[in-house]
Protein backbone atom coordinates (compact mmCIF):
# COMPACT_ATOMS: atom_id res chain seq x y z
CA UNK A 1 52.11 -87.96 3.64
CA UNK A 2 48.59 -88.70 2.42
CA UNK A 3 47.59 -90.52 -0.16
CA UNK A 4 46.63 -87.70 -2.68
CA UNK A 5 49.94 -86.52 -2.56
CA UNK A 6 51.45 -89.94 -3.18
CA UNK A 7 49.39 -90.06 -6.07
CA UNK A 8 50.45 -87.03 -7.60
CA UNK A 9 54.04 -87.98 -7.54
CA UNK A 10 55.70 -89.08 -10.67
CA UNK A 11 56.73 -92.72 -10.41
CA UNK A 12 60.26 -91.57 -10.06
CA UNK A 13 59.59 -89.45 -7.99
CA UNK A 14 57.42 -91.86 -5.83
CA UNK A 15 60.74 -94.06 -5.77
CA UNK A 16 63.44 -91.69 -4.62
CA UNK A 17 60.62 -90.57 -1.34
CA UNK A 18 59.83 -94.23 -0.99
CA UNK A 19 63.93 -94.82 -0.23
CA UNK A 20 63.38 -91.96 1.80
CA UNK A 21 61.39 -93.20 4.19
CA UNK A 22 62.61 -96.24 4.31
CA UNK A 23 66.20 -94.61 5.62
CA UNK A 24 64.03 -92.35 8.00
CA UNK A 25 62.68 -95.61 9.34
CA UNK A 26 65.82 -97.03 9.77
CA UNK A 27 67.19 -94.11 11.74
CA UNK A 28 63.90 -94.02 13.99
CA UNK A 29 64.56 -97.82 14.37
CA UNK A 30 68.17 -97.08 15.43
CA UNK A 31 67.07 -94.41 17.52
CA UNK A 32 64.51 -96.78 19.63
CA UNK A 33 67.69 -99.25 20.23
CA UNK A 34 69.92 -96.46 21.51
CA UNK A 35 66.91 -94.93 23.87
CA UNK A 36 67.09 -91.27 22.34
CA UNK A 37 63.07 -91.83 20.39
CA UNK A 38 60.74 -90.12 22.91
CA UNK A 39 57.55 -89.88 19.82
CA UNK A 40 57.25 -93.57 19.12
CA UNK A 41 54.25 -92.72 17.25
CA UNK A 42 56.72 -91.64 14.03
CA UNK A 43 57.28 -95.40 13.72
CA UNK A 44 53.90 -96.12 13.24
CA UNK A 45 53.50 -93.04 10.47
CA UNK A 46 56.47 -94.05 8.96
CA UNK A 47 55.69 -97.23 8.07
CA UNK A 48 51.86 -96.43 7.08
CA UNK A 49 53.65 -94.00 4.99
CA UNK A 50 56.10 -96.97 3.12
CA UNK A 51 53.16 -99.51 3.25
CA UNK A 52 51.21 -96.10 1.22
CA UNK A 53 53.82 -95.11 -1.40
CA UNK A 54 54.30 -99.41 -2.13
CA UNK A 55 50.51 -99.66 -2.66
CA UNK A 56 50.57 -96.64 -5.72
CA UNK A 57 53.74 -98.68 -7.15
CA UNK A 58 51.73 -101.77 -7.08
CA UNK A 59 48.60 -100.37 -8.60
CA UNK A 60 51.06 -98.62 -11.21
CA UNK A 61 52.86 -101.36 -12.08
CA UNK A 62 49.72 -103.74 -12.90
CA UNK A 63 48.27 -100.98 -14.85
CA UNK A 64 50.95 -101.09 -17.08
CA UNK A 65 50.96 -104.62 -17.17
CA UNK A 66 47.05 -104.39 -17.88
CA UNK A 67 47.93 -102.46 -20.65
CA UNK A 68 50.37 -104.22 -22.20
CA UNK A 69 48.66 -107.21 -22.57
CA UNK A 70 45.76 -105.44 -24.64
């Protein structure tokens, strides 16, 4: 997922993918331990993806922060 359509996601939205992933990753995980991953590149994507999708929360949540302040 890039990061123009991370950005266009609703918040909520953004939340329920970022869980998501974060199972995906945890069954890709799994699936290195029992031997049955043969692309271990989709580990690497996958968590680019999460690191992605937590850097719009971030920037989301200080704007609203920002703003709240004012």
């Amino acid at each position: 997922m890039k990061i123009d359509e991370i950005r266009a996601l609703s918040t909520d939205e953004l939340r329920g993918r970022l869980e998501d992933t974060r199972e995906e990753l945890m069954n890709l995980r799994f699936q290195t331990v029992i031997g049955g991953l043969t692309d271990h590149t989709r580990l690497r994507f996958t968590r680019r993806t999460i690191a992605r999708m937590m850097t719009v929360l971030k920037e989301r949540e200080m704007v609203e922060y920002q703003e709240g302040e004012e």
